[in-house]
Each structure stands twice: as C-alpha cells, then as structure tokens.
C-alpha atoms as a PDB file:
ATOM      1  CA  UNK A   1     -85.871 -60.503-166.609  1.00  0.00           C
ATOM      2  CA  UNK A   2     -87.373 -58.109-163.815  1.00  0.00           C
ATOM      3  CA  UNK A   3     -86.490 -54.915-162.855  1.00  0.00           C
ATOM      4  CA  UNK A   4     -87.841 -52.961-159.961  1.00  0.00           C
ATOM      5  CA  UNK A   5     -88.821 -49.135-159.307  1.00  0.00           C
ATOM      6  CA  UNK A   6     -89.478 -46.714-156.959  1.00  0.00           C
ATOM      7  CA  UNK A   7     -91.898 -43.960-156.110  1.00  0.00           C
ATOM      8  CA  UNK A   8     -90.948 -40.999-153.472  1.00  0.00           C
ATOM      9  CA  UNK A   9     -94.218 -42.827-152.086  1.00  0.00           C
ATOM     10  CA  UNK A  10     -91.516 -45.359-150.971  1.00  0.00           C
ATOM     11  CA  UNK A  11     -93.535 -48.189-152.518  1.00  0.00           C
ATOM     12  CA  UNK A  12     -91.421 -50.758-154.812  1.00  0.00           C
ATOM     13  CA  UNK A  13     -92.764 -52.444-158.097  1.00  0.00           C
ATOM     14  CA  UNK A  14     -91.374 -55.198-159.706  1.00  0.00           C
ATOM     15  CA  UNK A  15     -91.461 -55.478-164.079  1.00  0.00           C
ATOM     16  CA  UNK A  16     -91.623 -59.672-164.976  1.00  0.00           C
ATOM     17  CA  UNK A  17     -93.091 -59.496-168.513  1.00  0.00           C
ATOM     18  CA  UNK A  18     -96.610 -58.260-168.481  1.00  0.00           C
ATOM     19  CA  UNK A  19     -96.898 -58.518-164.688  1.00  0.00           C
ATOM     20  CA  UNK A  20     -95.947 -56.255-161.848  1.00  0.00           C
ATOM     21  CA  UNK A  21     -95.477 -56.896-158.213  1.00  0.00           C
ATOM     22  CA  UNK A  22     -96.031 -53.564-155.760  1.00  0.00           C
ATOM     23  CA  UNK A  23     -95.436 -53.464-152.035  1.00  0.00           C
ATOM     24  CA  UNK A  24     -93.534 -51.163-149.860  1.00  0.00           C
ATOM     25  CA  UNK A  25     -89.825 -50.227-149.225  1.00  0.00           C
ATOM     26  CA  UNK A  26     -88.041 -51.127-146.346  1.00  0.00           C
ATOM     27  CA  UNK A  27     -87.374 -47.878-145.181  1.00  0.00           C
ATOM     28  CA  UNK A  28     -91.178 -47.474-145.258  1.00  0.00           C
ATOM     29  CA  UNK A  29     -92.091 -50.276-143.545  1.00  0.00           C
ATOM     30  CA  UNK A  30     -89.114 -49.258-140.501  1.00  0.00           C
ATOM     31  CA  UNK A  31     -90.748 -46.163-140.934  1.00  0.00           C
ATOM     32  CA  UNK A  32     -94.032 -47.492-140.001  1.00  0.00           C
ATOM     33  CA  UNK A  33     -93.395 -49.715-137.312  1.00  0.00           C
ATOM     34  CA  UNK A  34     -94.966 -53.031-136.142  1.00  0.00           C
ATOM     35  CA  UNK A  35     -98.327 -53.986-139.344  1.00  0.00           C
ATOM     36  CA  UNK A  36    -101.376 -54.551-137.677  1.00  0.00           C
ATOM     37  CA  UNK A  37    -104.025 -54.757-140.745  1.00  0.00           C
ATOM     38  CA  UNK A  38    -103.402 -54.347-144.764  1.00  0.00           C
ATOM     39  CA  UNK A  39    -106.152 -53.510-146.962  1.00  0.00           C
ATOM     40  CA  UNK A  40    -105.414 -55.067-150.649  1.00  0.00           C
ATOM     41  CA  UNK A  41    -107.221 -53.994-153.702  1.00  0.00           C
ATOM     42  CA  UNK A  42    -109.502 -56.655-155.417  1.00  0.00           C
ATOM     43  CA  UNK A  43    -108.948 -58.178-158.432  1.00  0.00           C
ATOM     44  CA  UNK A  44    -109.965 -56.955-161.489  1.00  0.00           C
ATOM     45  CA  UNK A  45    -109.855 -53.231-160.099  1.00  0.00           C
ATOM     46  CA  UNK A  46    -108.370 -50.759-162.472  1.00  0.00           C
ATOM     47  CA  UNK A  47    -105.909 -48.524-160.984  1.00  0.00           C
ATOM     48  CA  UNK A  48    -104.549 -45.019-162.257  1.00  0.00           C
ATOM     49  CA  UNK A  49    -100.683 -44.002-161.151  1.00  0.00           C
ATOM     50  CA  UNK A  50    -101.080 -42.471-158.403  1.00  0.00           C
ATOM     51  CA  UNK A  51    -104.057 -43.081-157.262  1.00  0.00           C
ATOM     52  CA  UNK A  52    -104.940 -44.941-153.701  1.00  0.00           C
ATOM     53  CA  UNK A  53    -104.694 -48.556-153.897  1.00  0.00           C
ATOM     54  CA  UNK A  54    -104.045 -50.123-150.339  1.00  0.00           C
ATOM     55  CA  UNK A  55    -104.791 -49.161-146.616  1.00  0.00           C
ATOM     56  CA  UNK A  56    -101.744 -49.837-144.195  1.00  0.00           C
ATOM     57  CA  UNK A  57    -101.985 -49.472-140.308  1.00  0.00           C
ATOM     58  CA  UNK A  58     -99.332 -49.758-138.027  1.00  0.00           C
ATOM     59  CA  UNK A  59     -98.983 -49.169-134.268  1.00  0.00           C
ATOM     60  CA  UNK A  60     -98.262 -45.389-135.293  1.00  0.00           C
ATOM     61  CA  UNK A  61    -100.375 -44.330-138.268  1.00  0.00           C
ATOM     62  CA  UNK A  62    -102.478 -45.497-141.416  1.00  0.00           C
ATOM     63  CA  UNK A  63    -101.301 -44.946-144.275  1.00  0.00           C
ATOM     64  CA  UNK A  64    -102.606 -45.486-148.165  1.00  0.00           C
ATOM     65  CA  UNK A  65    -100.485 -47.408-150.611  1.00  0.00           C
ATOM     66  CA  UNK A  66    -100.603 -45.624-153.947  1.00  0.00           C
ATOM     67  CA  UNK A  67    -100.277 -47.675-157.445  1.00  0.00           C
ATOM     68  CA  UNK A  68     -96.834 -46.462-159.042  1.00  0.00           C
ATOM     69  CA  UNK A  69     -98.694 -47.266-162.395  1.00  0.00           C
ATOM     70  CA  UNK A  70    -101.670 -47.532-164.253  1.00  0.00           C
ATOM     71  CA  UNK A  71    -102.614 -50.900-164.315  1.00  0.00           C
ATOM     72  CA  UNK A  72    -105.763 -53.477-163.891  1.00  0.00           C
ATOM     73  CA  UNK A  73    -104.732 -55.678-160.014  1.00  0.00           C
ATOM     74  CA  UNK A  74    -104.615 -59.335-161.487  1.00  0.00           C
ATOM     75  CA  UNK A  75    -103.973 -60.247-157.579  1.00  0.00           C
ATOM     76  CA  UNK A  76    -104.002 -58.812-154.255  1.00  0.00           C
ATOM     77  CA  UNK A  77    -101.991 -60.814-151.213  1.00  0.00           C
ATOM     78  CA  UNK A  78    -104.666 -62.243-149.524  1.00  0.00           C
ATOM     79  CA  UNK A  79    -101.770 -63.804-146.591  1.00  0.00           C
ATOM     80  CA  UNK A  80    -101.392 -60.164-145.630  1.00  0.00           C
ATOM     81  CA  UNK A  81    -105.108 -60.395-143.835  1.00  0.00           C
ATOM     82  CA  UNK A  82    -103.672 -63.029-142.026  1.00  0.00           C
ATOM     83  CA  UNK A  83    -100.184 -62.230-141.286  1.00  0.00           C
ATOM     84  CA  UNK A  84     -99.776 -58.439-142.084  1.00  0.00           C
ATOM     85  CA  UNK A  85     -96.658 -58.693-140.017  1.00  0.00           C
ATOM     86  CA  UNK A  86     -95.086 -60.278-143.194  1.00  0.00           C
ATOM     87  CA  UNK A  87     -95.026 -56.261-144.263  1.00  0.00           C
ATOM     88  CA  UNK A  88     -92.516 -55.736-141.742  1.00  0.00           C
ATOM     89  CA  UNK A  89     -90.138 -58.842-142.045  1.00  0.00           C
ATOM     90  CA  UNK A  90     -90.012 -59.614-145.891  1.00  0.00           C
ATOM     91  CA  UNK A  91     -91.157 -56.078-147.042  1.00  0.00           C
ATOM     92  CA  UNK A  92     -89.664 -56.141-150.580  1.00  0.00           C
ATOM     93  CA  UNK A  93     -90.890 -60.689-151.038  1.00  0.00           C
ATOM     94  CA  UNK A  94     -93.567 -61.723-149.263  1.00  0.00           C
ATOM     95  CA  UNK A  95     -95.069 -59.176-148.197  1.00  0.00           C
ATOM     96  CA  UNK A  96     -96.189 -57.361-151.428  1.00  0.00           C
ATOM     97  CA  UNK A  97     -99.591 -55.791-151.231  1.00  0.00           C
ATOM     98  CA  UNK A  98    -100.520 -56.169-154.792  1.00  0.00           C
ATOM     99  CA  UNK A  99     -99.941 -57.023-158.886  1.00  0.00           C
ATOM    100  CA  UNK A 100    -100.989 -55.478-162.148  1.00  0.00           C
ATOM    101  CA  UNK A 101    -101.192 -56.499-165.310  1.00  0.00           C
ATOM    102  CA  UNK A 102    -101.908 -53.725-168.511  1.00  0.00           C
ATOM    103  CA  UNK A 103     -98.520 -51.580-166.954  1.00  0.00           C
ATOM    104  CA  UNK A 104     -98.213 -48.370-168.887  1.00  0.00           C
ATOM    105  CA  UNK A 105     -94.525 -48.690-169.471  1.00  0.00           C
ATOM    106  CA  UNK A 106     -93.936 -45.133-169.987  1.00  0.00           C
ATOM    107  CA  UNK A 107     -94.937 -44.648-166.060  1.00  0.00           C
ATOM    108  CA  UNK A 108     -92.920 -47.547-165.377  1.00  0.00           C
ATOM    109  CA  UNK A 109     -89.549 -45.705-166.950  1.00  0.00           C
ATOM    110  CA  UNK A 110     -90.542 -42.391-165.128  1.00  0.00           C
ATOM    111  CA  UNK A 111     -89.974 -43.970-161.338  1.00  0.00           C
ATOM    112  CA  UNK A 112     -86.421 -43.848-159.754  1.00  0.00           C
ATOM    113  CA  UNK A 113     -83.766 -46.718-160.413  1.00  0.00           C
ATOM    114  CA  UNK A 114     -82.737 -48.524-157.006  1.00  0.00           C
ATOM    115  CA  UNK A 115     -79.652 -45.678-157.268  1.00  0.00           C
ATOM    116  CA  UNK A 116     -81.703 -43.088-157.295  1.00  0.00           C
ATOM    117  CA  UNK A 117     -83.940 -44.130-154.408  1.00  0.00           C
ATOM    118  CA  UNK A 118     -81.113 -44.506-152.065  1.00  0.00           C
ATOM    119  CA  UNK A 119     -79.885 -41.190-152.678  1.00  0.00           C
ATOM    120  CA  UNK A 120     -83.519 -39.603-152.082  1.00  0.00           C
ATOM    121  CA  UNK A 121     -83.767 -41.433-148.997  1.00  0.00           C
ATOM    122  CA  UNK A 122     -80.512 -40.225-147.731  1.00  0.00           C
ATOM    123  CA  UNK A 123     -82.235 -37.015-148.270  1.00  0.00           C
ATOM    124  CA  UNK A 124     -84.436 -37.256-146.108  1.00  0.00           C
END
C-alpha cells in the first residue's frame, strides 16, 4: 500500500515498500508555468532531506527540486529530457522527477498528510 507526502517545497513523494516516487505538486507546477528542461539526478546518487536534487525551468524561473528524504535515487525519469512538458500535464504520474530507495522513514512521517498540504496551500 502507498501513501504520499508533502514538503512546504511543494514536491510530492510516494511510500510503495522500500521505494519512493518524488515529483512536484500541482500547485507547483501551475505555479511554474509551461516546463521547458528537467534536470534528474543519476542513479546511484545519495541524497540527504533537503538537499538539491533536480533543476526545473519554466518559461518564468528555474527552480531546484529538493529530496523530501534521505535516500540513494534507484531511478531518475529519463522521458522528462524528452517531454518535460509531462511536468505540467500529469504532475503527480508521469511526470515524477525521481525515486529512492534506503527512505529514512522517520523523515518520511515528519512531511504533511495530503490534509495538511491543502490547508498550507490555502495559506498562501
């Protein structure tokens, strides 16, 4: 069974077992506008929570993508290269930037619940 997170980042990542899935809200990719170019890690890079893991550029701005967790990235989305638009239109599928395997659970049960997201967003 999976269950997904969130980071005031406004990235997403998905638990399934030993594996997790990261990519970007929706609001973040609206927020972004049209995805010209992603920048995935490589495989086999360790990652520490927080720390930079992806490059996204839109028509308005860059941005980094920051790993939620502390992990090792068993698989970047090499389609993005290809079709970074897939950021924009499937943000929280297909277009995931990234997955890690080694997820320190205890970072994992820090993030926000999808309830708690929506309210921070409505914060903002």
């Amino acid at each position: 069974m999976s269950e997904v997170r969130y980071t005031n980042q406004h990235e997403w990542i998905r638990l399934d077992g030993d594996e997790a899935t990261i990519g970007i809200t929706r609001y973040a990719a609206e927020s972004l506008g049209d995805v010209v170019f992603v920048e995935v890690p490589a495989s086999g890079k360790a990652l520490a929570a927080g720390g930079e893991a992806a490059v996204v550029e839109s028509v308005k701005a860059a941005s980094d993508i920051y790993a939620p967790v502390s992990g090792t990235v068993s698989a970047g989305n090499g389609a993005l290269e290809k079709e970074p638009s897939k950021v924009n239109d499937d943000p929280e599928g297909e277009g995931w930037f990234f997955k890690l395997t080694g997820v320190d659970k205890d970072e994992f049960g820090k993030l926000m619940d999808a309830a708690a997201y929506a309210k921070f967003v409505e914060s903002l």
